[in-house]
N, C-alpha and C. Protein backbone atom coordinates (compact mmCIF):
# COMPACT_ATOMS: atom_id res chain seq x y z
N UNK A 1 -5.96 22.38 54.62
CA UNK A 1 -6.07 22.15 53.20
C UNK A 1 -5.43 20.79 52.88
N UNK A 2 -6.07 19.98 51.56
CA UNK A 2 -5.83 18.78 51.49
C UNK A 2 -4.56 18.41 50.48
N UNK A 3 -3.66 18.18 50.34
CA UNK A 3 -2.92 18.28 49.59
C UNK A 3 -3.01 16.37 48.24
N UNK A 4 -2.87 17.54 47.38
CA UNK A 4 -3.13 16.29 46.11
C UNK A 4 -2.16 16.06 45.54
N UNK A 5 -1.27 14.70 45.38
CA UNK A 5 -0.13 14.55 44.51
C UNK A 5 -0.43 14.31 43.10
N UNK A 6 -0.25 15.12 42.03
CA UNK A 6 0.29 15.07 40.54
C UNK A 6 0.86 13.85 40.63
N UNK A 7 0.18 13.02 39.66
CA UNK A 7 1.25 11.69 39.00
C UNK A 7 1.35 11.83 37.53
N UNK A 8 3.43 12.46 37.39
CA UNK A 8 3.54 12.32 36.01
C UNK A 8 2.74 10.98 35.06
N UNK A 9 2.41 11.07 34.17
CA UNK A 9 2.18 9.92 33.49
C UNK A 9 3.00 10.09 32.36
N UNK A 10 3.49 8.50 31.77
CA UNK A 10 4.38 8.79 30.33
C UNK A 10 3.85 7.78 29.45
N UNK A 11 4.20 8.28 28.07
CA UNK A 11 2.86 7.77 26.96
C UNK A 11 4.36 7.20 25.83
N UNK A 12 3.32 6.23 25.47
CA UNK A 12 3.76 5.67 24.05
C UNK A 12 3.16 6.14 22.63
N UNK A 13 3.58 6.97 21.35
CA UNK A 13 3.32 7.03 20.72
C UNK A 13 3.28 6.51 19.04
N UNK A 14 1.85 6.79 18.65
CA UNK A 14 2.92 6.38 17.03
C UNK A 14 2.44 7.51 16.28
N UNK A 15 3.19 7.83 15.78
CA UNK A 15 3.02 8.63 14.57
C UNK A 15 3.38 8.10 13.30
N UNK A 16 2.18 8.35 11.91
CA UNK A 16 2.32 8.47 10.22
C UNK A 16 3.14 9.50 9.54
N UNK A 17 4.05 9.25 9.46
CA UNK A 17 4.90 10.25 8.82
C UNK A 17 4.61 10.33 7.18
N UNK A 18 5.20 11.53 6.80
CA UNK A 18 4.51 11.63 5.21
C UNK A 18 5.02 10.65 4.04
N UNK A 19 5.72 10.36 4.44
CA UNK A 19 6.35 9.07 3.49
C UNK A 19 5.36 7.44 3.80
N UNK A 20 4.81 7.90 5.08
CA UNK A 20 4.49 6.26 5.34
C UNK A 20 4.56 5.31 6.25
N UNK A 21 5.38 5.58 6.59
CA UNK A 21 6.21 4.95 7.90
C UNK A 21 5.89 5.47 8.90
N UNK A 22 6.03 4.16 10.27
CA UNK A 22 5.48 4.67 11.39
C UNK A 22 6.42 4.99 12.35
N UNK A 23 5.90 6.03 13.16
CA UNK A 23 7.63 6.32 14.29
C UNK A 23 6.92 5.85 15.63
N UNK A 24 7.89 5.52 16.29
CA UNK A 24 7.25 4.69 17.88
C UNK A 24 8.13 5.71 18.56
N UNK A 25 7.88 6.14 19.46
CA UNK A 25 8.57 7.44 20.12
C UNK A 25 7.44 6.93 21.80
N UNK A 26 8.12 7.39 23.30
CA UNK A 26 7.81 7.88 24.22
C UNK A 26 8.25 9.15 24.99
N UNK A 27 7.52 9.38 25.63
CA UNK A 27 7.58 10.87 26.23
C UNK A 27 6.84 11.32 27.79
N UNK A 28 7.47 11.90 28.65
CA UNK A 28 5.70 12.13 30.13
C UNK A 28 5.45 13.63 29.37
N UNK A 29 5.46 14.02 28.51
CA UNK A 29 4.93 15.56 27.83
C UNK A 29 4.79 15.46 26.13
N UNK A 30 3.11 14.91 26.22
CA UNK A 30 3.05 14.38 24.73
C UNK A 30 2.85 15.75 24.02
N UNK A 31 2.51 16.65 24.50
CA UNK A 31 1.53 17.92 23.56
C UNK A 31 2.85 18.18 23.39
N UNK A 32 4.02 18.72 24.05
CA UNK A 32 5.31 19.37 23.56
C UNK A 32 5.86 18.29 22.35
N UNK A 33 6.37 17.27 23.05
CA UNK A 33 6.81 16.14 21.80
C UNK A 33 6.62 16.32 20.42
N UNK A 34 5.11 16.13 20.32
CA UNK A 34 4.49 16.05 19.28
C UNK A 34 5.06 17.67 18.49
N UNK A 35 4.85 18.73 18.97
CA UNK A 35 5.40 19.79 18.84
C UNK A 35 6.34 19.60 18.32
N UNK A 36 7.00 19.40 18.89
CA UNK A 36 8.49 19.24 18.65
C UNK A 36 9.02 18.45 17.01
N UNK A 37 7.94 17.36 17.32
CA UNK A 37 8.22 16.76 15.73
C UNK A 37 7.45 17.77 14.66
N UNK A 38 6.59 18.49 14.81
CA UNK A 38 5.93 19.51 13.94
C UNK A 38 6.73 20.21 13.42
N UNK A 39 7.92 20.98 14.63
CA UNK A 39 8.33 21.87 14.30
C UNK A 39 10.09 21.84 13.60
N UNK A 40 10.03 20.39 13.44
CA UNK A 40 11.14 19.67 12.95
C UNK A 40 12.40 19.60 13.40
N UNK A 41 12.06 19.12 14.73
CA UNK A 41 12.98 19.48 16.17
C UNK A 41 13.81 18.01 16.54
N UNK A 42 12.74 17.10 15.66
CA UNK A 42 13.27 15.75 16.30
C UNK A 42 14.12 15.26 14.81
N UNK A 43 15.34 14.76 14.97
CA UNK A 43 16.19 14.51 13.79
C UNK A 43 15.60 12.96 13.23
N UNK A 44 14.98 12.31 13.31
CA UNK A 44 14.47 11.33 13.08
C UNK A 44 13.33 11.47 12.31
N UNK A 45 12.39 11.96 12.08
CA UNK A 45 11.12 13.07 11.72
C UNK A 45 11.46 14.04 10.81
N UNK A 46 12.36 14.84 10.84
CA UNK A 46 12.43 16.23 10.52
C UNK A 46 12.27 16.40 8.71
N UNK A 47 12.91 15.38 8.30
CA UNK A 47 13.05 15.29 6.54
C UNK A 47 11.36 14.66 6.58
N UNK A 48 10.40 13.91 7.36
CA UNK A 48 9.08 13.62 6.99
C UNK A 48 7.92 13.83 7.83
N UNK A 49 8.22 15.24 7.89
CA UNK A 49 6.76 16.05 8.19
C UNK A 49 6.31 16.30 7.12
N UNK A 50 4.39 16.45 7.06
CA UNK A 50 4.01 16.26 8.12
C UNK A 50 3.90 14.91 9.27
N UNK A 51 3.83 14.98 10.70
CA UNK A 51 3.80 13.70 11.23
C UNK A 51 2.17 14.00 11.87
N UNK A 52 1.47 12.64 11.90
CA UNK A 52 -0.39 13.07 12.64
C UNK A 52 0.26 11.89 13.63
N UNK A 53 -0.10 12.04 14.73
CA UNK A 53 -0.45 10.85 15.92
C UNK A 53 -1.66 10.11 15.66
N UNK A 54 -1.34 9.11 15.78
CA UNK A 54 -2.16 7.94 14.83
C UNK A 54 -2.74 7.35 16.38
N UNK A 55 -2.04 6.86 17.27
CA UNK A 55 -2.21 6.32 18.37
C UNK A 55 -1.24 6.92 19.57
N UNK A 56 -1.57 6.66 21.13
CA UNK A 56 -0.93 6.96 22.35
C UNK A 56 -1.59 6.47 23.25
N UNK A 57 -0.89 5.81 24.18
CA UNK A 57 -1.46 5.30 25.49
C UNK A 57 -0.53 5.78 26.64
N UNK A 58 -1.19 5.81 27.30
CA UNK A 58 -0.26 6.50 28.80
C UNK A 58 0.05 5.65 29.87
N UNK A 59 1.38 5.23 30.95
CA UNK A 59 1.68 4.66 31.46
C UNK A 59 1.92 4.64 32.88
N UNK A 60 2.04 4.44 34.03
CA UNK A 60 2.33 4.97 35.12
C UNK A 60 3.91 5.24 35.82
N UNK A 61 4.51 4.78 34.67
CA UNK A 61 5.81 4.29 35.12
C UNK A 61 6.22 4.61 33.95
N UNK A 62 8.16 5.27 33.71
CA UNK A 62 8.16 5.50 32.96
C UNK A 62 9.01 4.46 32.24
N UNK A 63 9.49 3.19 33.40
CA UNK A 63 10.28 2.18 32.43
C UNK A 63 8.80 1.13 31.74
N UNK A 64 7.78 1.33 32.54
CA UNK A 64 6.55 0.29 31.71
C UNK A 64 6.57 1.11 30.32
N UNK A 65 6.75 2.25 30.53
CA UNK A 65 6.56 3.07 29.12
C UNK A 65 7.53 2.67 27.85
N UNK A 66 8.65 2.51 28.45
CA UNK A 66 9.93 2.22 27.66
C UNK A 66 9.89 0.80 27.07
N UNK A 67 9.57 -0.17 28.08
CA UNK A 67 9.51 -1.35 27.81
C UNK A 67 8.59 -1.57 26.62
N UNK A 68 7.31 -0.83 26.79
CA UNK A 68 6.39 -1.55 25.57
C UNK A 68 6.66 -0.38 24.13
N UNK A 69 7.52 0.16 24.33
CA UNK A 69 8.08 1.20 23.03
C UNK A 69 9.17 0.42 22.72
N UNK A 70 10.12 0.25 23.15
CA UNK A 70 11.16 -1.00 22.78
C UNK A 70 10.36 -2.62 21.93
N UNK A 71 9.20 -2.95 22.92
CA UNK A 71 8.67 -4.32 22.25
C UNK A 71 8.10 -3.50 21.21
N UNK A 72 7.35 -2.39 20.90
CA UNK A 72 6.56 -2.22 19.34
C UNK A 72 7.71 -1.80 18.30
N UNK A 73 9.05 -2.21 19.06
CA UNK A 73 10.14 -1.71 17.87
C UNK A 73 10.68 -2.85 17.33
N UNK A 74 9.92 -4.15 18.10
CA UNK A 74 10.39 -5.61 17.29
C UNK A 74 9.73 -6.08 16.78
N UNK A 75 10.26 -6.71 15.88
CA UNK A 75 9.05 -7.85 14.86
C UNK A 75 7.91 -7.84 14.94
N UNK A 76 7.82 -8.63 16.34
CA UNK A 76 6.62 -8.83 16.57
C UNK A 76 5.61 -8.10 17.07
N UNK A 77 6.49 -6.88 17.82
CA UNK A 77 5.54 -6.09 18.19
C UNK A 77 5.00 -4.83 16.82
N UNK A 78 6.29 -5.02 15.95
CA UNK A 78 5.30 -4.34 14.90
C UNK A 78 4.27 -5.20 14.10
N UNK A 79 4.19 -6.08 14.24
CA UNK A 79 2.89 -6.72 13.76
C UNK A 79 1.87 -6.88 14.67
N UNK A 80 2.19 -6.52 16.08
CA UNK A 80 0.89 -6.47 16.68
C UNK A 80 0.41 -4.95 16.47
N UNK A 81 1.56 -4.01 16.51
CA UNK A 81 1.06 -2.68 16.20
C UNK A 81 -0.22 -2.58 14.93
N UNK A 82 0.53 -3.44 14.29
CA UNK A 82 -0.36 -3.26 12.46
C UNK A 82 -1.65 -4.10 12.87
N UNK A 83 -1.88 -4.68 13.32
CA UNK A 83 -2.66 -5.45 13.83
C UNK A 83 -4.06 -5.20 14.69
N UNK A 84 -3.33 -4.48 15.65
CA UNK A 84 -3.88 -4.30 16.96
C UNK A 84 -4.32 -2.29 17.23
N UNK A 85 -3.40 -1.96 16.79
CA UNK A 85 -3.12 -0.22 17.17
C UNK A 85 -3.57 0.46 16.23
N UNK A 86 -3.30 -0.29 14.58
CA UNK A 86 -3.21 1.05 13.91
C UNK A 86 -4.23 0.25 12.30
């Protein structure tokens, strides 16, 4: 028998929160995450649910993941977000 390796993958997200504002969050377990902000689990979120996932891309690595969640948390990368993502 052939054995197949699972490759975690980890994702960048954004979510519209009900006020407006966008949250940049990563995760390798988006369906729970997202959950998690539903169920008003994440203290950052919790006062503006509802939250919809607006966008997510998935990464192979989980510092590539970090890295481009850190850049969409600067200036410039929130204007490429507004720009480009959303």
């Amino acid at each position: 028998m052939r054995r197949v390796a699972i490759k975690i993958m980890y994702y960048v997200y954004l979510l519209k929160l009900a006020d407006g504002s966008i949250y940049t969050g990563s995760t390798n377990d988006l369906q729970n995450r997202v959950q998690k902000h539903d169920k008003g689990d994440v203290l950052a979120t919790k006062g503006k649910r509802p939250a919809e996932v607006i966008y997510y891309c998935s990464f192979p690595s989980k510092e590539k993941a970090i890295r481009f969640e850190k850049y969409l948390k600067t200036g410039s990368g929130q204007a490429f977000r507004n720009k480009r993502l959303i």
